[in-house]
PDB file of N, CA and C in Angstrom:
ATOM      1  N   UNK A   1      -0.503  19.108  -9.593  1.00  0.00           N
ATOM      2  CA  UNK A   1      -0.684  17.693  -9.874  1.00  0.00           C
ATOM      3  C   UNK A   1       0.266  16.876  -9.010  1.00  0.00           C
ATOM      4  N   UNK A   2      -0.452  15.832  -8.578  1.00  0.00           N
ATOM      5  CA  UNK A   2       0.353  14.853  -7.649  1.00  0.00           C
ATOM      6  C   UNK A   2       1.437  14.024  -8.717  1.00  0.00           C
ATOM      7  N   UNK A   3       2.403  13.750  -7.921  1.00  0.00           N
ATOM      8  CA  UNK A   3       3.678  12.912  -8.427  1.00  0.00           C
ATOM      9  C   UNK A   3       3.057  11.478  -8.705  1.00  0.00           C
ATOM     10  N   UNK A   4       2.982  10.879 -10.104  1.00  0.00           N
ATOM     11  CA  UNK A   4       2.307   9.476  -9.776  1.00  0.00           C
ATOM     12  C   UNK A   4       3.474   8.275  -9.095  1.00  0.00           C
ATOM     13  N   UNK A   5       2.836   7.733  -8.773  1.00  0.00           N
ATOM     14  CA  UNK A   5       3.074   7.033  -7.762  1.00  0.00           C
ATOM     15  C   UNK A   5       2.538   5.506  -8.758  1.00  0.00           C
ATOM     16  N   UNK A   6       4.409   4.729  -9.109  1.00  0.00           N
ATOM     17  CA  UNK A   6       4.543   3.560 -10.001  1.00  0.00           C
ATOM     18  C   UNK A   6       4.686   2.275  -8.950  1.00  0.00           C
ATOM     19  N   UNK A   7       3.582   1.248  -8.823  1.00  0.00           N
ATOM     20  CA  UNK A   7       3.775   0.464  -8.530  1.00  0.00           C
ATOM     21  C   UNK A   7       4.974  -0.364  -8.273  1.00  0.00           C
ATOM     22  N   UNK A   8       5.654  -0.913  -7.656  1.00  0.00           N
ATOM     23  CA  UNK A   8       6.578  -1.898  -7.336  1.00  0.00           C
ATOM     24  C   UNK A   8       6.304  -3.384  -7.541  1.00  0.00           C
ATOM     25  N   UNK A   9       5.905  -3.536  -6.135  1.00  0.00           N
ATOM     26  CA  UNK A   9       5.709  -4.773  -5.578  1.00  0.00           C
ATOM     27  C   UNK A   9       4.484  -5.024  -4.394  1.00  0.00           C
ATOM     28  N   UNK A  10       4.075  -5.940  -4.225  1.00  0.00           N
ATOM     29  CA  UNK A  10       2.904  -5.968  -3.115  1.00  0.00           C
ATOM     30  C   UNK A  10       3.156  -7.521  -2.498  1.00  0.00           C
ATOM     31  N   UNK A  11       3.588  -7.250  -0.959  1.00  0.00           N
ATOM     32  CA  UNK A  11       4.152  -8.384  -0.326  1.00  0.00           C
ATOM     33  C   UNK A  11       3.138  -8.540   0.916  1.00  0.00           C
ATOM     34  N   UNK A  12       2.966  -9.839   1.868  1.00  0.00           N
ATOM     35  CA  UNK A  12       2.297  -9.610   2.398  1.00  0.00           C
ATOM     36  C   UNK A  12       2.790  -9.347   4.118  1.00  0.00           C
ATOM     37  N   UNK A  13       1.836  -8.872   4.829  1.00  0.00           N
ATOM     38  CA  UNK A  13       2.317  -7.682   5.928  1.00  0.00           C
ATOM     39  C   UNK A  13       2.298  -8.836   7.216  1.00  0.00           C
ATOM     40  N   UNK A  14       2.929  -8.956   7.811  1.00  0.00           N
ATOM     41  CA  UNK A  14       3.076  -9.391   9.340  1.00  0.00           C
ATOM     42  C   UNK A  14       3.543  -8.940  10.605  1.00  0.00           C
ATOM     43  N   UNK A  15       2.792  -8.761  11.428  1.00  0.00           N
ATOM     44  CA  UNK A  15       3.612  -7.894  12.729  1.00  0.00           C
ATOM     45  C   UNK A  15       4.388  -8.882  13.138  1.00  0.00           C
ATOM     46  N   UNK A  16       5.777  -7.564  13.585  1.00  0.00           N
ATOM     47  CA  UNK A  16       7.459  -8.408  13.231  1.00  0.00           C
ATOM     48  C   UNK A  16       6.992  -8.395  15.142  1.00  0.00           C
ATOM     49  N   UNK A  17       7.910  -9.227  15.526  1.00  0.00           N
ATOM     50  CA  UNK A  17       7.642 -10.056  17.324  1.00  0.00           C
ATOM     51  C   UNK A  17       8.329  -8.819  18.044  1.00  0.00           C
ATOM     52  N   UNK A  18       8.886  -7.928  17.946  1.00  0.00           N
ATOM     53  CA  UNK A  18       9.643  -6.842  18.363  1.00  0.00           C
ATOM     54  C   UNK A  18       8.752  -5.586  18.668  1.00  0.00           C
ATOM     55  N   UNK A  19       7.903  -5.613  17.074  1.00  0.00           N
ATOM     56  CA  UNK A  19       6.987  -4.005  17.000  1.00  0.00           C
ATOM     57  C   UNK A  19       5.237  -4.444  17.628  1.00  0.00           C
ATOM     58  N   UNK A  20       5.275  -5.276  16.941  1.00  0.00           N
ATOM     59  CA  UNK A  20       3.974  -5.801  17.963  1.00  0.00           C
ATOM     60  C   UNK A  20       2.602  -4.566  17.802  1.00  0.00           C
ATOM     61  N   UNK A  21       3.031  -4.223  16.780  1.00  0.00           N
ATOM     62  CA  UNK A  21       1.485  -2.310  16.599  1.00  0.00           C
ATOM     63  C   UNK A  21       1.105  -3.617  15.285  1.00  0.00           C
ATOM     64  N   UNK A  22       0.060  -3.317  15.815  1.00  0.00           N
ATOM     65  CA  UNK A  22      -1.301  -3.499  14.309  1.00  0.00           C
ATOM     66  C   UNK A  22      -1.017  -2.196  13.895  1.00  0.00           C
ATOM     67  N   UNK A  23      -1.251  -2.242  12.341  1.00  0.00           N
ATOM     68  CA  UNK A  23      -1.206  -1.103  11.270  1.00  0.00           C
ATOM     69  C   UNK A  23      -2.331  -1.413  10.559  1.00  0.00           C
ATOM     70  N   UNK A  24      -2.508  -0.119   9.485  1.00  0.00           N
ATOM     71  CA  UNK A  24      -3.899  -0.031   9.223  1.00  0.00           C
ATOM     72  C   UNK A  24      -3.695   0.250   8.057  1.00  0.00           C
ATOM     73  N   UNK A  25      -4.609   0.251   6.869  1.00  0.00           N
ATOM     74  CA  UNK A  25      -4.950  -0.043   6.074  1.00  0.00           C
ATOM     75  C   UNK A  25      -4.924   1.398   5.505  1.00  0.00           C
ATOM     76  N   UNK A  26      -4.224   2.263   4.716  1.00  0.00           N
ATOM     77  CA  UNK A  26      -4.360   3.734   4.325  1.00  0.00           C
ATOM     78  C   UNK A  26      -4.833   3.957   3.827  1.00  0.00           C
ATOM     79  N   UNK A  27      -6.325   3.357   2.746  1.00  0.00           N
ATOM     80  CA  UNK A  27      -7.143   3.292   2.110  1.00  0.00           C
ATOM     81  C   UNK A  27      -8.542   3.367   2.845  1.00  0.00           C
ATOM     82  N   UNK A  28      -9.220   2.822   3.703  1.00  0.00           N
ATOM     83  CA  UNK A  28      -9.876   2.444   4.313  1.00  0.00           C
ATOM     84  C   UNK A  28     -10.393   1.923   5.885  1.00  0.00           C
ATOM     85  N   UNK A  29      -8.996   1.729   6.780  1.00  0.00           N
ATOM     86  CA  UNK A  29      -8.865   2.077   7.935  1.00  0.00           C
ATOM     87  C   UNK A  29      -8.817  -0.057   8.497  1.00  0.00           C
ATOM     88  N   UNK A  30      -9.214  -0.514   8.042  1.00  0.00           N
ATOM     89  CA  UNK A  30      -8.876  -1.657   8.501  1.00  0.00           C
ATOM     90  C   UNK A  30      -7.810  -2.471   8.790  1.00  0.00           C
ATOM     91  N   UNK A  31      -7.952  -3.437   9.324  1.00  0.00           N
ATOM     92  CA  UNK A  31      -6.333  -4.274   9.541  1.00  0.00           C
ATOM     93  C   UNK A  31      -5.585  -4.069   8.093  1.00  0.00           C
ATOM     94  N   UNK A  32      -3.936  -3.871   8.622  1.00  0.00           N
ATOM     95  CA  UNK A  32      -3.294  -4.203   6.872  1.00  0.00           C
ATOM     96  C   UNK A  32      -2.952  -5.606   7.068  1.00  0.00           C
ATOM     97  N   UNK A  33      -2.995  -6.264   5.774  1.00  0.00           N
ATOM     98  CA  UNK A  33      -2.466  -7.583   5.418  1.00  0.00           C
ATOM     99  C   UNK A  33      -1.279  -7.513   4.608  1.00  0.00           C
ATOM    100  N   UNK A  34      -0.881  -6.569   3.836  1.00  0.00           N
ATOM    101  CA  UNK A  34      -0.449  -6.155   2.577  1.00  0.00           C
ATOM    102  C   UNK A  34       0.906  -5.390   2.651  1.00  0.00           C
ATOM    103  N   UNK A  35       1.578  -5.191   2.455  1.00  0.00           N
ATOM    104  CA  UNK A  35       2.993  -3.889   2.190  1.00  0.00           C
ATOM    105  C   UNK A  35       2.947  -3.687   0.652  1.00  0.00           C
ATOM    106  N   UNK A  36       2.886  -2.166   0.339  1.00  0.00           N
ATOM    107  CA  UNK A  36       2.916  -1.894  -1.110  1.00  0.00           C
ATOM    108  C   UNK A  36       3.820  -0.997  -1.423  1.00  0.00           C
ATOM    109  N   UNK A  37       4.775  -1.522  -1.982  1.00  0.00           N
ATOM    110  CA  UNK A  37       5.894  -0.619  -2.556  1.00  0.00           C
ATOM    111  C   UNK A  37       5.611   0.615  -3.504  1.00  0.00           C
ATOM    112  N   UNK A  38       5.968   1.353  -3.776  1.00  0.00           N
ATOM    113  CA  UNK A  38       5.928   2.223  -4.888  1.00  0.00           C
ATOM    114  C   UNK A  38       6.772   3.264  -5.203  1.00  0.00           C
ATOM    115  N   UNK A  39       6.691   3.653  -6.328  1.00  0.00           N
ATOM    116  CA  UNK A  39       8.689   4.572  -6.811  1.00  0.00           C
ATOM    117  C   UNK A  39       7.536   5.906  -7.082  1.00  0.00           C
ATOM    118  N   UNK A  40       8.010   7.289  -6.350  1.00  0.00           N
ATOM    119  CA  UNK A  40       7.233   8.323  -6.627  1.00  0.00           C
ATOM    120  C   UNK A  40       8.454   9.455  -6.997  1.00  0.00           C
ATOM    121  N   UNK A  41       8.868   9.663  -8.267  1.00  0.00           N
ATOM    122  CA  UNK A  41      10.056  10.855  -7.938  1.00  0.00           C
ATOM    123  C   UNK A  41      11.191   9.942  -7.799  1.00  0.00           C
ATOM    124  N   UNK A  42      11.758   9.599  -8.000  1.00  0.00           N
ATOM    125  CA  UNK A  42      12.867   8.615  -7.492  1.00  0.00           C
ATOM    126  C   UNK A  42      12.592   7.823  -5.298  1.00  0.00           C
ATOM    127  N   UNK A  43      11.879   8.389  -5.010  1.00  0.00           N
ATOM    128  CA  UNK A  43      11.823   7.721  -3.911  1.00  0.00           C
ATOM    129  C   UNK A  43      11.065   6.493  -3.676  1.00  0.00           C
ATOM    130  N   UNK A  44      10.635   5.645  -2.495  1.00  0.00           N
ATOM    131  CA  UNK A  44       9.750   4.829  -2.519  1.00  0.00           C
ATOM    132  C   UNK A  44       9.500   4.972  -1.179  1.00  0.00           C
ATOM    133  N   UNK A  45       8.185   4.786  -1.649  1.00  0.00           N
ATOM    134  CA  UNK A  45       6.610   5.345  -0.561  1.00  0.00           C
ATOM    135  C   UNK A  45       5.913   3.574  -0.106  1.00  0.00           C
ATOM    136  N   UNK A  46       6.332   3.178   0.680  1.00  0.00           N
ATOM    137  CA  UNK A  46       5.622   2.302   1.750  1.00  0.00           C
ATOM    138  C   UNK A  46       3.952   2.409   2.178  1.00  0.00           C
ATOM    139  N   UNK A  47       3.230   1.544   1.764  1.00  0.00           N
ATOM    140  CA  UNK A  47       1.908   1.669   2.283  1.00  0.00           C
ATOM    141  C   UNK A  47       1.634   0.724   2.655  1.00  0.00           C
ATOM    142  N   UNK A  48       0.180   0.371   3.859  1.00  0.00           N
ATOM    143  CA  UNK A  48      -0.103  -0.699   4.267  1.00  0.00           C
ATOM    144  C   UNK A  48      -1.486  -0.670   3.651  1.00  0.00           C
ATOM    145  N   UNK A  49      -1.821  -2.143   2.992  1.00  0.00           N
ATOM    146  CA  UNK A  49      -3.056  -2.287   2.709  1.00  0.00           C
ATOM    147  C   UNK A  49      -3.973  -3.373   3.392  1.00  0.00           C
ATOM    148  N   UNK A  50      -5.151  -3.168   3.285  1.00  0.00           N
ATOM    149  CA  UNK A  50      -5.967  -4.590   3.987  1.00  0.00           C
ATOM    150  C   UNK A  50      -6.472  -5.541   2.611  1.00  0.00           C
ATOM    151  N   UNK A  51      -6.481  -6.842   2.777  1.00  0.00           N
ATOM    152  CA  UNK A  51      -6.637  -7.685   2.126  1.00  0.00           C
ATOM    153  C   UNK A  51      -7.768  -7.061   0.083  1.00  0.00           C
ATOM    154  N   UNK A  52      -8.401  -6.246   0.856  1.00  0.00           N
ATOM    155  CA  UNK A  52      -9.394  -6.078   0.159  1.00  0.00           C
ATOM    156  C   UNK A  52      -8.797  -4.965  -1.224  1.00  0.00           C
ATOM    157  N   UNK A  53      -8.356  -3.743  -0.214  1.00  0.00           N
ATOM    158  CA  UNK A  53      -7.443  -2.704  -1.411  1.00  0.00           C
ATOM    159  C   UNK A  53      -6.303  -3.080  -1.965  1.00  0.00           C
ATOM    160  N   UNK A  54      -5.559  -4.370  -1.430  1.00  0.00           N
ATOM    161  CA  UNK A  54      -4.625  -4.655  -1.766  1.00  0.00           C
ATOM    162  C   UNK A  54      -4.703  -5.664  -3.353  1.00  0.00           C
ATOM    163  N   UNK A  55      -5.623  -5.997  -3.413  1.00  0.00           N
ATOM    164  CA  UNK A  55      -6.221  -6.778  -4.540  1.00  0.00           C
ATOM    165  C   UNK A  55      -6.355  -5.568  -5.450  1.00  0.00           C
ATOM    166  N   UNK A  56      -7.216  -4.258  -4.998  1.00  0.00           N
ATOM    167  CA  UNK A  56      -7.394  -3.118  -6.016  1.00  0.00           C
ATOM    168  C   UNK A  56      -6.467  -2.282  -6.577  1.00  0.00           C
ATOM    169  N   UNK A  57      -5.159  -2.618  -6.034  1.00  0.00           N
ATOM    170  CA  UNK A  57      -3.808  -1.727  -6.160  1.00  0.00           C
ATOM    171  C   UNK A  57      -2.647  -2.842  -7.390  1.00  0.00           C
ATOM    172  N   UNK A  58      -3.347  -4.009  -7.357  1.00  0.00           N
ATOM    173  CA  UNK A  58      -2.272  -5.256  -7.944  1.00  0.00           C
ATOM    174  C   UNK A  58      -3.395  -4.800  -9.430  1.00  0.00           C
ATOM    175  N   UNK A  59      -4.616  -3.918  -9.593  1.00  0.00           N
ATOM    176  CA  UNK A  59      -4.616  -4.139 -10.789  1.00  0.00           C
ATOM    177  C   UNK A  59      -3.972  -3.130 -11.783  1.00  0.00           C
ATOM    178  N   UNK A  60      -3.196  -2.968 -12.580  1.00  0.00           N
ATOM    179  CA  UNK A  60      -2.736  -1.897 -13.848  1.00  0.00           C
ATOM    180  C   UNK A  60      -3.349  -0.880 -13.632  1.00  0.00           C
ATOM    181  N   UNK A  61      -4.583  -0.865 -14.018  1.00  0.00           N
ATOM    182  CA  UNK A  61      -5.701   0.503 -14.528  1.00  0.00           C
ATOM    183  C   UNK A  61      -5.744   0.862 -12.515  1.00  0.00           C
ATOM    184  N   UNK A  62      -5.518   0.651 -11.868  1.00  0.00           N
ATOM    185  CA  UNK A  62      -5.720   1.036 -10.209  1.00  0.00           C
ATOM    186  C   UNK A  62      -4.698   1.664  -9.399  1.00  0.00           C
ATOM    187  N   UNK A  63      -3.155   1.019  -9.963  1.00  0.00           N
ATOM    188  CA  UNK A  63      -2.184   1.491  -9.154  1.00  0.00           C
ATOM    189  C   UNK A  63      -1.976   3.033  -9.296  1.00  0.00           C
ATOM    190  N   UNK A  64      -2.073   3.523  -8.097  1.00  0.00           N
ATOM    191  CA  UNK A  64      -1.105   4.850  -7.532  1.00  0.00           C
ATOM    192  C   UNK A  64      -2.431   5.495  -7.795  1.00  0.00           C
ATOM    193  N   UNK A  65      -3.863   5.306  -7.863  1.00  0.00           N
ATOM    194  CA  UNK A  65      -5.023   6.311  -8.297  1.00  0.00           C
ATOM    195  C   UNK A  65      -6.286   5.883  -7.272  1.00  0.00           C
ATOM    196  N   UNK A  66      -5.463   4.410  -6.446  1.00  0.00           N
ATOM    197  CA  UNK A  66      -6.663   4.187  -5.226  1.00  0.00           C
ATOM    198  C   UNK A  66      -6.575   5.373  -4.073  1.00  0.00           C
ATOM    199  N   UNK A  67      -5.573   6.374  -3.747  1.00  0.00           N
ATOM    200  CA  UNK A  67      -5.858   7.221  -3.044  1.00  0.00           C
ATOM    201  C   UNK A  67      -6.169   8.796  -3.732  1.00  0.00           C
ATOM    202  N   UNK A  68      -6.597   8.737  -4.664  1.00  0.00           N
ATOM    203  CA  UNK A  68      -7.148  10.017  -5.238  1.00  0.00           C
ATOM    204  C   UNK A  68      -8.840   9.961  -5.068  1.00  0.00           C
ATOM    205  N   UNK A  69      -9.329   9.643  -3.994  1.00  0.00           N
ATOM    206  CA  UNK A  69     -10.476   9.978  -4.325  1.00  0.00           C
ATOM    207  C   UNK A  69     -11.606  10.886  -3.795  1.00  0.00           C
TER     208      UNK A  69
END
């Protein structure tokens, strides 16, 4: 069984003027808009989401179970 993976926070994503990489969406492969925090085990796991999963991850019944599928 996977470690669940507790929501944080969900901020939104901007390429910083330095890194200049489009990132992608780990759900679905599209642009990310999104940064999603999350505490797995005592650590925290960084994800990028696109506008769309990032809405599906802010709900309760969704967090840490949009990549089980």
């Amino acid at each position: 069984m996977k470690g669940l993976k507790t929501l944080r926070s969900v901020e939104p994503f901007t390429i910083e003027s330095k890194d200049k990489k489009i990132k992608f969406c780990v759900n679905d492969g599209n642009v990310a808009t999104h940064t999603a925090y999350f505490s797995v085990e005592g650590a925290i796991i960084i994800e990028r989401y696109c506008d769309a999963c990032s809405k599906a991850i802010g709900e309760p019944s969704n967090a840490g179970r949009l990549d089980e599928k």
